[in-house]
N, C-alpha and C. Protein backbone atom coordinates (compact mmCIF):
# COMPACT_ATOMS: atom_id res chain seq x y z
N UNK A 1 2.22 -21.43 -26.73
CA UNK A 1 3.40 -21.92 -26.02
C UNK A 1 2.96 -22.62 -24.74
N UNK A 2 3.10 -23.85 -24.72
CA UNK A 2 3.26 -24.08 -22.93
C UNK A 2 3.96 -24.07 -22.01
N UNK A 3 3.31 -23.10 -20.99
CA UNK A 3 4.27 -22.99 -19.94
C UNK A 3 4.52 -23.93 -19.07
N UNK A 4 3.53 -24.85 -18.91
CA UNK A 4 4.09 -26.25 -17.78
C UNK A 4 3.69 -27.20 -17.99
N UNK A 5 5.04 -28.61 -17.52
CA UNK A 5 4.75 -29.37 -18.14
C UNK A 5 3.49 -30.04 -17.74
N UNK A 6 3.02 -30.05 -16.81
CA UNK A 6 1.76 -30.83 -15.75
C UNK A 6 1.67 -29.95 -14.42
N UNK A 7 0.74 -29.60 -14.10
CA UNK A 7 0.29 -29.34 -12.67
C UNK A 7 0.27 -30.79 -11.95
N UNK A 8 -0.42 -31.45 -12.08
CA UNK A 8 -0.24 -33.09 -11.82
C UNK A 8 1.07 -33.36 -10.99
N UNK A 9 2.05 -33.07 -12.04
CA UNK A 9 3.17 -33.66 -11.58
C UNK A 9 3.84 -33.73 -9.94
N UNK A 10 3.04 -32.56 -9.14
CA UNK A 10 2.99 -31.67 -8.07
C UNK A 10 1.95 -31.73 -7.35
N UNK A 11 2.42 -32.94 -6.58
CA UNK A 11 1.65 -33.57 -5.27
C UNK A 11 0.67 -32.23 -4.80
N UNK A 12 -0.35 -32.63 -4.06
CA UNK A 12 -1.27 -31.48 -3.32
C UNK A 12 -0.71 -31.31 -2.11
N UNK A 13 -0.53 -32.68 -1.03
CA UNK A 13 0.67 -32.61 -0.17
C UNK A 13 1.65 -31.71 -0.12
N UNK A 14 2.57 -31.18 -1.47
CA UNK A 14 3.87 -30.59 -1.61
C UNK A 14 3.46 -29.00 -1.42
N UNK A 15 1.93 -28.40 -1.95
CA UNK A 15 1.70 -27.06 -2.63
C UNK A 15 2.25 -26.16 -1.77
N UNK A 16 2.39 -26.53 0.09
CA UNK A 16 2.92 -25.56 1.08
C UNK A 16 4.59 -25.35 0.59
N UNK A 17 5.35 -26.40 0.57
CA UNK A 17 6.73 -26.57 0.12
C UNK A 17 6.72 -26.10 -1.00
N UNK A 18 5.98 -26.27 -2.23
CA UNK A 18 6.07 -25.35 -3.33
C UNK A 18 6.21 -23.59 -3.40
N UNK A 19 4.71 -23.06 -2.79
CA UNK A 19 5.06 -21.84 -2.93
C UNK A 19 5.64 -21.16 -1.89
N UNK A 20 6.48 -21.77 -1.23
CA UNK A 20 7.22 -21.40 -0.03
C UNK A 20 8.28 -21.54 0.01
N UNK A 21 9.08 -21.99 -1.56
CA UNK A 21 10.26 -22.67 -2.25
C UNK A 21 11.13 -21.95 -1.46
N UNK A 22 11.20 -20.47 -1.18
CA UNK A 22 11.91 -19.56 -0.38
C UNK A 22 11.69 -18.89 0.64
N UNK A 23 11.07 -19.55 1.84
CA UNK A 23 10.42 -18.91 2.70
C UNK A 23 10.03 -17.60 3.13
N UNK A 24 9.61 -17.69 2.34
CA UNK A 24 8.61 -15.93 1.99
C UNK A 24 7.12 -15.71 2.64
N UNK A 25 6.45 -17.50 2.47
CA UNK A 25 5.12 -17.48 2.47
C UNK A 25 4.59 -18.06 3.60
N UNK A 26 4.02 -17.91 4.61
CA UNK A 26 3.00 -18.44 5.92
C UNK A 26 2.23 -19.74 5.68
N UNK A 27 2.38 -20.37 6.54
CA UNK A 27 1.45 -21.26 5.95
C UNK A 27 -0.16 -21.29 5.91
N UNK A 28 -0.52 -19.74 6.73
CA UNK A 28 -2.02 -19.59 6.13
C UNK A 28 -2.09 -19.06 4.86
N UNK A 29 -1.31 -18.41 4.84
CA UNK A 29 -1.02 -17.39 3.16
C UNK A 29 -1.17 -18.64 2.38
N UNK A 30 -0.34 -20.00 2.34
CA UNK A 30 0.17 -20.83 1.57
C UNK A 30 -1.49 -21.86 1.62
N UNK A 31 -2.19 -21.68 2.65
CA UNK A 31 -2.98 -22.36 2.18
C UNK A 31 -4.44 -21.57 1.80
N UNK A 32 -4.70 -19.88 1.88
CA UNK A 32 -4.96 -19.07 1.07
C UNK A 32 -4.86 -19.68 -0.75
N UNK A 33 -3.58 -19.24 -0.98
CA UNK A 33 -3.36 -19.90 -1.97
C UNK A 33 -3.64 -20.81 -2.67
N UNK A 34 -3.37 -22.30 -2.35
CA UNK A 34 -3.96 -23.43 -2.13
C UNK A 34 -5.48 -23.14 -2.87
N UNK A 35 -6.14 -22.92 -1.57
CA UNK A 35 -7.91 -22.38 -2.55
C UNK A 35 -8.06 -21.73 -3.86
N UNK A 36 -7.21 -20.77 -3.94
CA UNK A 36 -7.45 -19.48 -5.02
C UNK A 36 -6.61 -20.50 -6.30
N UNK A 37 -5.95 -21.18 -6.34
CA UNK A 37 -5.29 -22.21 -7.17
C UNK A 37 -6.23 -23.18 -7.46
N UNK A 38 -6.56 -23.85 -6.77
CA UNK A 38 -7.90 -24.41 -6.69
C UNK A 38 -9.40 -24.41 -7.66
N UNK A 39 -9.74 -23.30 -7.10
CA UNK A 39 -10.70 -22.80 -7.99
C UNK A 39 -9.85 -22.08 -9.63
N UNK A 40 -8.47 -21.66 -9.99
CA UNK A 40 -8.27 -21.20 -11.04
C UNK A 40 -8.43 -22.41 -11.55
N UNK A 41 -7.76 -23.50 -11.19
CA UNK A 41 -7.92 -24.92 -11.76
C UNK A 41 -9.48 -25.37 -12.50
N UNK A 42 -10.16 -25.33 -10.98
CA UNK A 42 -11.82 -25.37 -11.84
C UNK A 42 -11.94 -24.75 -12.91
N UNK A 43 -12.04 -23.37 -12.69
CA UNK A 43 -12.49 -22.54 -14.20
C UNK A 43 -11.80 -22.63 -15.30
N UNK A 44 -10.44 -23.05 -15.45
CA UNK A 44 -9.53 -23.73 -16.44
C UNK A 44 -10.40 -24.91 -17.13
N UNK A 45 -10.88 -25.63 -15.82
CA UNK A 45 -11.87 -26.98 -16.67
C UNK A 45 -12.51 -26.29 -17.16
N UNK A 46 -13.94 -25.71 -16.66
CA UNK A 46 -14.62 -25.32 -17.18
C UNK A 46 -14.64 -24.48 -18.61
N UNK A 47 -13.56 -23.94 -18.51
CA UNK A 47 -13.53 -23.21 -20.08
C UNK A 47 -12.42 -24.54 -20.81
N UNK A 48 -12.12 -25.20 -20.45
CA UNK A 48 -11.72 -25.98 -21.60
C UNK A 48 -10.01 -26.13 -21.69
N UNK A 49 -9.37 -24.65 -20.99
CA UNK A 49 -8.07 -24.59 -21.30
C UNK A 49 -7.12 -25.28 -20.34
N UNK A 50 -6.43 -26.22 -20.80
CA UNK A 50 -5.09 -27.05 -20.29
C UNK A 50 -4.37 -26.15 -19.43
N UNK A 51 -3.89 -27.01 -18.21
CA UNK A 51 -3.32 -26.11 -17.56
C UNK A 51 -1.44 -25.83 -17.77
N UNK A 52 -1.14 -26.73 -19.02
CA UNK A 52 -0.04 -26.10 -19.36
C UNK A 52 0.08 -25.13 -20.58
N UNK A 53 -1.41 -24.52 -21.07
CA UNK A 53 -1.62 -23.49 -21.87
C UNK A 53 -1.91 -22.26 -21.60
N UNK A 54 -1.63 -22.22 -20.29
CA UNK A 54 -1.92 -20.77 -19.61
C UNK A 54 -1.13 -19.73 -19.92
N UNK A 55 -2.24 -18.66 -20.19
CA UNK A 55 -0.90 -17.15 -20.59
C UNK A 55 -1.97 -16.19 -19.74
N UNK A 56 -1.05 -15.19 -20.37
CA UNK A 56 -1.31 -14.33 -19.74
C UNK A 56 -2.51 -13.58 -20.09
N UNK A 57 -2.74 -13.85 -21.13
CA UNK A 57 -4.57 -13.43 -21.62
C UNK A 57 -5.43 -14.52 -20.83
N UNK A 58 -5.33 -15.69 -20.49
CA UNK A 58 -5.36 -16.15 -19.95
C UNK A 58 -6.19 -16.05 -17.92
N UNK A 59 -5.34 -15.74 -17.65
CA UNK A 59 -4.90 -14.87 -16.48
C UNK A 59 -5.90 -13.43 -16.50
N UNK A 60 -5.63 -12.69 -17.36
CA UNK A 60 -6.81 -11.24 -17.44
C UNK A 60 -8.24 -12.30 -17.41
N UNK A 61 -8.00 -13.06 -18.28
CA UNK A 61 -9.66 -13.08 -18.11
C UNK A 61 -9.96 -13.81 -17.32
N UNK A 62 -9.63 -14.35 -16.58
CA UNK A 62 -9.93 -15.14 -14.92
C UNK A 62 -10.28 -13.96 -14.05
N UNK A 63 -8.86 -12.89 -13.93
CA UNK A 63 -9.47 -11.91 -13.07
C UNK A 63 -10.67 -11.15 -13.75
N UNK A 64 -11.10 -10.86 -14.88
CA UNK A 64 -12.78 -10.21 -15.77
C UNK A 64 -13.39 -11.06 -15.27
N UNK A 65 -13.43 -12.14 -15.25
CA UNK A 65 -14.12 -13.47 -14.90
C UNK A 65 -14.86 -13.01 -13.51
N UNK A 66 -14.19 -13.26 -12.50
CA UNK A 66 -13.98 -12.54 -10.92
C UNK A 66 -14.91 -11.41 -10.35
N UNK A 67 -14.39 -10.40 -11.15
CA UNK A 67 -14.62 -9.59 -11.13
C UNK A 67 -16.49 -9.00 -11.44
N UNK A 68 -16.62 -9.46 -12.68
CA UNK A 68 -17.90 -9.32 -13.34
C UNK A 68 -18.40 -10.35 -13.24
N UNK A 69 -18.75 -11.72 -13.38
CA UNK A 69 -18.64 -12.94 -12.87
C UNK A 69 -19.42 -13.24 -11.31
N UNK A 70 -18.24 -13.13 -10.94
CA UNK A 70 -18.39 -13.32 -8.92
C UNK A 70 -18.77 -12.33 -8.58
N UNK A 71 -18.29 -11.07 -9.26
CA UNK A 71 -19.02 -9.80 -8.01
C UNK A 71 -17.60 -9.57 -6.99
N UNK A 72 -17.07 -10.09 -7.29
CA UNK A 72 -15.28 -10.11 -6.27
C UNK A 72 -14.85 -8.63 -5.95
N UNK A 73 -14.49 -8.40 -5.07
CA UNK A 73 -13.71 -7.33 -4.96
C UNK A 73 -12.36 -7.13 -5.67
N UNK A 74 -11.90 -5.82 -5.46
CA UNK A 74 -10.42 -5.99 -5.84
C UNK A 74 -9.70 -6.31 -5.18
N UNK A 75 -9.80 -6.30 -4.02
CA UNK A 75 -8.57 -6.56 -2.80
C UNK A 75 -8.97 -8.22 -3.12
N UNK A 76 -10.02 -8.71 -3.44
CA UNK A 76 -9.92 -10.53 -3.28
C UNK A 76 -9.34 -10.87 -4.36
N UNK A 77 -9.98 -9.89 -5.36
CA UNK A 77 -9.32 -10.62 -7.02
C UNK A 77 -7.54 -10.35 -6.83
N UNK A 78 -7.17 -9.41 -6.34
CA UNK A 78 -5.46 -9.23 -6.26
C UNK A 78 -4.88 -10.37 -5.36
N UNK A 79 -5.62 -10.94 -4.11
CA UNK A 79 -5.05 -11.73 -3.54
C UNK A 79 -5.07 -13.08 -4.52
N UNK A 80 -6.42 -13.45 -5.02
CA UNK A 80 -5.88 -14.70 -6.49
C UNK A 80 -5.15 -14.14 -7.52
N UNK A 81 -4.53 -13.22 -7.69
CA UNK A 81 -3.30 -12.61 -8.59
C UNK A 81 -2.33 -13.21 -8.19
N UNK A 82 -2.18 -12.65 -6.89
CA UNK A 82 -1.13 -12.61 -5.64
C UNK A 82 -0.90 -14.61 -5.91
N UNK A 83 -1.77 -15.29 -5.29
CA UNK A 83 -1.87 -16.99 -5.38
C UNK A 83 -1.03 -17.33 -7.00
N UNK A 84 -1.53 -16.50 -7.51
CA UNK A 84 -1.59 -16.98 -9.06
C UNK A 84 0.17 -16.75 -9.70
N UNK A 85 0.53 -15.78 -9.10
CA UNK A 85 2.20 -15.04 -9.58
C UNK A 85 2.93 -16.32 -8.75
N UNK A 86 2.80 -16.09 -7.26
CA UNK A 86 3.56 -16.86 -6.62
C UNK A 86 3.72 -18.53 -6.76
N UNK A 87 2.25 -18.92 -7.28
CA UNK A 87 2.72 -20.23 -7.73
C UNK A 87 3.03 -20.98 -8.96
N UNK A 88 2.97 -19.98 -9.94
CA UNK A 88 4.04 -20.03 -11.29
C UNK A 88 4.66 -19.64 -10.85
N UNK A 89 5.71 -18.88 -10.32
CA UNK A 89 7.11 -18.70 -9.76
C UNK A 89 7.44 -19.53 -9.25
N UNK A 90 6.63 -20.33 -8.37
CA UNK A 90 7.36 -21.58 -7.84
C UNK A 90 7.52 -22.55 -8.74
N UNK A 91 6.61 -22.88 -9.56
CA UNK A 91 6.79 -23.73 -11.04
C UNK A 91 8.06 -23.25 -11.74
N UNK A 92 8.24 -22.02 -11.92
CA UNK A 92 9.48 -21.52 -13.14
C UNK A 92 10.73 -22.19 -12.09
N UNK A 93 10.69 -21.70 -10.84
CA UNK A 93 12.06 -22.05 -9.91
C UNK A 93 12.22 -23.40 -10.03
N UNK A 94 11.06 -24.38 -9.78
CA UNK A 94 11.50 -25.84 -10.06
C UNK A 94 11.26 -26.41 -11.36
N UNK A 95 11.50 -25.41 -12.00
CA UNK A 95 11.88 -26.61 -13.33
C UNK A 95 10.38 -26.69 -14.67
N UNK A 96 9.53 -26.65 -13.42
CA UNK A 96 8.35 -27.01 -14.58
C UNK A 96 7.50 -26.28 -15.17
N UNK A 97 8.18 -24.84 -15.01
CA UNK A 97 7.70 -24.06 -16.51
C UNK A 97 8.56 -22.78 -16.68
N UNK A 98 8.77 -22.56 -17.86
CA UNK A 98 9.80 -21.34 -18.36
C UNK A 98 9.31 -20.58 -18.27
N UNK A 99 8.20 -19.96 -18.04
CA UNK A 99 8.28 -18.97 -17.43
C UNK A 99 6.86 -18.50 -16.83
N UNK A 100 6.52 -17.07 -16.27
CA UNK A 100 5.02 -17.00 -15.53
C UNK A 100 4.17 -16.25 -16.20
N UNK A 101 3.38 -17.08 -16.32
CA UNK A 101 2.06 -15.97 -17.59
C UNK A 101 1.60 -14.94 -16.73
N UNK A 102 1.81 -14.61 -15.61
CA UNK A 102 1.16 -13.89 -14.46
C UNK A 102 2.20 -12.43 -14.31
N UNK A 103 3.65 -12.62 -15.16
CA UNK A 103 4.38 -11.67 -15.14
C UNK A 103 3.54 -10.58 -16.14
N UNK A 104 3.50 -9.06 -15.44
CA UNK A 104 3.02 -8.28 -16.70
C UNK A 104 1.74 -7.95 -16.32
N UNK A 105 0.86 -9.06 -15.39
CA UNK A 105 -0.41 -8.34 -15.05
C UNK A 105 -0.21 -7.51 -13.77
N UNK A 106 -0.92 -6.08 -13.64
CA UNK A 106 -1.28 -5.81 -12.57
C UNK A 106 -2.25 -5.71 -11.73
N UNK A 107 -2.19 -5.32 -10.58
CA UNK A 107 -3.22 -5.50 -9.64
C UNK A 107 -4.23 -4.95 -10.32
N UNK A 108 -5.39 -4.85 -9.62
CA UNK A 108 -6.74 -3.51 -9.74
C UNK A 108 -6.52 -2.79 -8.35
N UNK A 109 -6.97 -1.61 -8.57
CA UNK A 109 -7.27 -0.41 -7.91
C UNK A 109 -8.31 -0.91 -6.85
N UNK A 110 -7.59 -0.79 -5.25
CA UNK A 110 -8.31 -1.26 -4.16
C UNK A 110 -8.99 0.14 -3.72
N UNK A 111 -9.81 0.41 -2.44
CA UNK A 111 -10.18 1.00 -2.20
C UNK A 111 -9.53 2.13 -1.12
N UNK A 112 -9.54 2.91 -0.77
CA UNK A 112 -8.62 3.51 0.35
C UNK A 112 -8.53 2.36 2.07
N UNK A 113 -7.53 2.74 2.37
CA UNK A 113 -7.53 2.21 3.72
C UNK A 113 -8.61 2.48 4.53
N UNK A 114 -9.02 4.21 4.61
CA UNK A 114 -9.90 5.02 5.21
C UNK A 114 -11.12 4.11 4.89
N UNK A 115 -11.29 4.15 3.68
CA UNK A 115 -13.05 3.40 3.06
C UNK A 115 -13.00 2.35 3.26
N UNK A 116 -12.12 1.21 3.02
CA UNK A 116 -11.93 0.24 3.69
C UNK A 116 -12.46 -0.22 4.94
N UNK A 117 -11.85 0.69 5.84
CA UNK A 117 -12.12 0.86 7.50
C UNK A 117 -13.74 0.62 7.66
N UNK A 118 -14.35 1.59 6.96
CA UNK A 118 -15.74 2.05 7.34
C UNK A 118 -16.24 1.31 7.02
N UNK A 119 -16.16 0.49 5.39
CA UNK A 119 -17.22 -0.28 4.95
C UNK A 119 -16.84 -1.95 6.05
N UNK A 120 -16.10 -2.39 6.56
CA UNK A 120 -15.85 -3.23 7.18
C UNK A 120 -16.09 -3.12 8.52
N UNK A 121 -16.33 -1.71 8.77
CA UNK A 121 -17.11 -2.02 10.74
C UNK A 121 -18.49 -1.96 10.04
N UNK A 122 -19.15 -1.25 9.03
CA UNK A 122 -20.21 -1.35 9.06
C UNK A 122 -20.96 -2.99 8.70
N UNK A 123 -20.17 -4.04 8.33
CA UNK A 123 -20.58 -5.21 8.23
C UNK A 123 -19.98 -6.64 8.84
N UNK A 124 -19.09 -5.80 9.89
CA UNK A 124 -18.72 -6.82 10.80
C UNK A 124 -19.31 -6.72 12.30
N UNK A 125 -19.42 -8.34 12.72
CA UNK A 125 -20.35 -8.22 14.27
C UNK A 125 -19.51 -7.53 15.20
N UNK A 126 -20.01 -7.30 16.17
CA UNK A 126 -19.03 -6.89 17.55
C UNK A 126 -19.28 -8.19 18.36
N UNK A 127 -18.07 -8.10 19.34
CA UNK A 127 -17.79 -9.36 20.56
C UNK A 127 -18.84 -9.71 21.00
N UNK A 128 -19.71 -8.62 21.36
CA UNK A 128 -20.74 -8.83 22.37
C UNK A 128 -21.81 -9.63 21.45
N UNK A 129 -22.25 -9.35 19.58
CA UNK A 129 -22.82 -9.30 18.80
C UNK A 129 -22.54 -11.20 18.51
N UNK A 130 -21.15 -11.51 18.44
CA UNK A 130 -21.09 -12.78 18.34
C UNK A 130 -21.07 -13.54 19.56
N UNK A 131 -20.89 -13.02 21.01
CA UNK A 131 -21.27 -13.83 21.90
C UNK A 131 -22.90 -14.38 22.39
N UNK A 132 -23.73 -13.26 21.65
CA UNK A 132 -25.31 -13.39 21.85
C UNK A 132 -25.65 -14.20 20.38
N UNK A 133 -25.03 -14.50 19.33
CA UNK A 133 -25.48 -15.61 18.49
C UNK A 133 -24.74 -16.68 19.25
N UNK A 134 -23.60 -16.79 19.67
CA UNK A 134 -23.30 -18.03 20.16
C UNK A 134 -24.37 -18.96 21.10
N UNK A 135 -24.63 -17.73 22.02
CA UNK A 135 -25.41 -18.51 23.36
C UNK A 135 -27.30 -19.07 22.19
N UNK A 136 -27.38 -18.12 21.45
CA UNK A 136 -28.38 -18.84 20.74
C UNK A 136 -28.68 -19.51 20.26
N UNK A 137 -27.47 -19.78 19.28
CA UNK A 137 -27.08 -21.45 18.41
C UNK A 137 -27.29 -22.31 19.52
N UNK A 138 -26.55 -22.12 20.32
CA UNK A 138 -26.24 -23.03 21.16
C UNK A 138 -27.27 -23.82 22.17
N UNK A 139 -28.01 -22.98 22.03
CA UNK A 139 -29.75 -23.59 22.79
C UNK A 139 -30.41 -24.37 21.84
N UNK A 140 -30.04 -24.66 21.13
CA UNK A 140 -30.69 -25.06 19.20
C UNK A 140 -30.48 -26.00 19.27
N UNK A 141 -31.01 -27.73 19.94
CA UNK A 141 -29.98 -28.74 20.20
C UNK A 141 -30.59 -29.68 18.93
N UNK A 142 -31.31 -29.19 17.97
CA UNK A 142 -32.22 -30.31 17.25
C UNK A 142 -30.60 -30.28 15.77
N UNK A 143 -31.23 -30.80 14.76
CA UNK A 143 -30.20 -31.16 14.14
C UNK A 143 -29.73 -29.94 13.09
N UNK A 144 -30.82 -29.13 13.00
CA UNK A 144 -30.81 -27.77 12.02
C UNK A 144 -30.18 -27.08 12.65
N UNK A 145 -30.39 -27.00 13.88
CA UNK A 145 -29.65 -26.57 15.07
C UNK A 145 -28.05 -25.84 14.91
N UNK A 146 -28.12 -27.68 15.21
CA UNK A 146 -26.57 -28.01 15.03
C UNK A 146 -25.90 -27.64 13.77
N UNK A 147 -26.20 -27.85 12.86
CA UNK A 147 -25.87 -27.20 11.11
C UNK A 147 -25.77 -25.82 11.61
N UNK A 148 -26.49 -24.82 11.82
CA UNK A 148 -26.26 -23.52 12.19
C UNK A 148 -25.13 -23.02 12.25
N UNK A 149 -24.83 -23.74 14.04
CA UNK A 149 -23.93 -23.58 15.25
C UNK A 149 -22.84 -23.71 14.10
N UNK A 150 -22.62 -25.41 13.51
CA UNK A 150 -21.35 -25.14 12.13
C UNK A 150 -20.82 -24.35 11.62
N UNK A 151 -21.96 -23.74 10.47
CA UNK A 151 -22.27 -22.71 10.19
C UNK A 151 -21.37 -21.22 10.37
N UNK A 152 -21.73 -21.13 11.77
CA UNK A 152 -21.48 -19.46 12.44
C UNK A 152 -20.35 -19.96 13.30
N UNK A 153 -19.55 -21.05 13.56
CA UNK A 153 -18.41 -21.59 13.83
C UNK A 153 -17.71 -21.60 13.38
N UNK A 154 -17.68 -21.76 12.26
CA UNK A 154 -16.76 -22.01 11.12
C UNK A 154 -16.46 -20.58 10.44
N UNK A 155 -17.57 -20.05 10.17
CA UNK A 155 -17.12 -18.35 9.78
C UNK A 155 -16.24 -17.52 11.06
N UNK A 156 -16.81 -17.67 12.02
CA UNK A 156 -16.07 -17.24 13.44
C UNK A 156 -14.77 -17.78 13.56
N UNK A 157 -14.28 -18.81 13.56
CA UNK A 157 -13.40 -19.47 13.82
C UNK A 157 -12.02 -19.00 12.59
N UNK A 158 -12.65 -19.11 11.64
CA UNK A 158 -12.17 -19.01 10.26
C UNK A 158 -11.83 -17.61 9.57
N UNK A 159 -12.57 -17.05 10.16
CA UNK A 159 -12.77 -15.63 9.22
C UNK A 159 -13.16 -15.30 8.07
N UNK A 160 -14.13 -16.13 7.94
CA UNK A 160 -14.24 -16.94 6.43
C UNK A 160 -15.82 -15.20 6.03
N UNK A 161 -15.69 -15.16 4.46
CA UNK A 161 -17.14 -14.48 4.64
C UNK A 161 -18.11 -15.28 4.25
N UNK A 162 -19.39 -15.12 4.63
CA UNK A 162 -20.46 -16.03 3.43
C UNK A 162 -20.02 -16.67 2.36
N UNK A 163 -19.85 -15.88 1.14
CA UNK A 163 -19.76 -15.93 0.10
C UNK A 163 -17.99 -17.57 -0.03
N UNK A 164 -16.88 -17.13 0.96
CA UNK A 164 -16.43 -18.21 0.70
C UNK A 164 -16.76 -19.42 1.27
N UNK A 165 -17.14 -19.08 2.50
CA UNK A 165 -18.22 -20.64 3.21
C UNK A 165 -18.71 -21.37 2.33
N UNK A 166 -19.69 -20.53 1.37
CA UNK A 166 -20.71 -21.21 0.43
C UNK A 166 -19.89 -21.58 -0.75
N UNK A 167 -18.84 -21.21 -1.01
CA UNK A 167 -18.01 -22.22 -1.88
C UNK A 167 -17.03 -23.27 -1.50
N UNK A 168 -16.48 -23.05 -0.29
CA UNK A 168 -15.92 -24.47 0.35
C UNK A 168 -16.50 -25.25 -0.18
N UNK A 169 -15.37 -26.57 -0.37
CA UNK A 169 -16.26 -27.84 -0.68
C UNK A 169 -14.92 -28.73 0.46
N UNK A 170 -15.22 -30.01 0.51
CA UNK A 170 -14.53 -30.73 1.74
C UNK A 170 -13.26 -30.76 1.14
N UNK A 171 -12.97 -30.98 -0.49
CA UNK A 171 -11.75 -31.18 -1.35
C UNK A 171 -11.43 -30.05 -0.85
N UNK A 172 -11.28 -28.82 -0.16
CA UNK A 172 -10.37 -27.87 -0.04
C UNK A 172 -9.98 -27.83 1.66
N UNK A 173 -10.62 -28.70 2.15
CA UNK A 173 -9.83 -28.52 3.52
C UNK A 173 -9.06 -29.51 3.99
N UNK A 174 -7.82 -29.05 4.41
CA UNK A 174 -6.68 -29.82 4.53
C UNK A 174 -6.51 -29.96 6.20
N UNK A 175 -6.65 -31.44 6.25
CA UNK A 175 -6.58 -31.90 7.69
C UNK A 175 -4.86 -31.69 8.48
N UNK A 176 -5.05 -31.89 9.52
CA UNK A 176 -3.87 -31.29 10.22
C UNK A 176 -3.00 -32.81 9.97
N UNK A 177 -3.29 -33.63 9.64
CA UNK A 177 -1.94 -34.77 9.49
C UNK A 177 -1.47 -34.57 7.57
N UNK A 178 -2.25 -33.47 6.74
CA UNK A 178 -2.22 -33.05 5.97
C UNK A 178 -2.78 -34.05 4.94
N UNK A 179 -3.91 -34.64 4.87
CA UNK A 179 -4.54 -35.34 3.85
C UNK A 179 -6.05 -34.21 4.10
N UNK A 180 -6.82 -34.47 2.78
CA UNK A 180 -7.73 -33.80 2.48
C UNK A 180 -9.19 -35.31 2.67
């Protein structure tokens, strides 16, 4: 069965106004999203399947994919769930697909808040920790240097971890007059 008629049809411009059809969604959330849509798109190429042939087996095996695959957590793989429900819902609301292959899956099992806590101070810097790489980059004036400083700017700035830094590509960042 296909569920939509074209992704295409749906400007990149529009995707904030899309899954925000009901103002529910932030526009960092919305451009969260954005990425995690993004890349489902890639791996859609990559395996071959049309993106108005998406189901919900479909969908499981993106998150197996993820999961075993990437090495992903659950809290990341639920947030591309999360991307994934909300913007077939915005498709079913406007028209261009009957319905969401994403209805029916559930999350995975995150970790406690408590464990959470711990494993995240144990691998995040402290203030003082990122003000003494700053002043160091920052003495670095040659051109590797400068790549660095990027680098540990952009994760700082961003909140970004390694692992998504190193998959950014320029097609995913959306300039503030909103062209890519």
């Amino acid at each position: 069965m296909d569920l939509i008629k074209t992704n295409s049809q749906i400007a990149r411009n529009d995707f904030y106004a899309l899954v925000n059809f009901d103002n529910r969604v932030s526009s960092s959330t919305a451009y969260v999203y954005a990425l995690q849509c993004a890349k489902f798109n890639k791996w859609l190429t990559a395996q071959g399947v049309p993106p108005e042939s998406v189901t919900g087996r479909v969908v499981s095996l993106y998150a197996a994919f993820l999961k075993d695959s990437e090495g992903l957590t659950a809290e990341t793989i639920n947030t591309s769930l999360k991307a994934l429900k909300r913007f077939y819902m915005a498709l079913v609301h406007e028209g261009f697909a009957p319905g969401n292959p994403c209805d029916g899956i559930g999350y995975l099992q995150e970790q406690s808040s408590a464990d959470r806590a711990e494993s995240i101070s144990s691998k995040t810097l402290t203030i003082e920790q990122v003000e003494i790489l700053n002043r160091k980059l920052l003495k670095d004036t040659t051109e590797r240097g400068r790549q660095r400083y990027a680098i540990f700017y952009t994760l700082i700035k961003c909140g970004l971890r390694a692992s998504e830094l190193a998959s950014l590509r320029f097609a995913n960042i959306i300039f503030e007059d909103g062209g890519t």
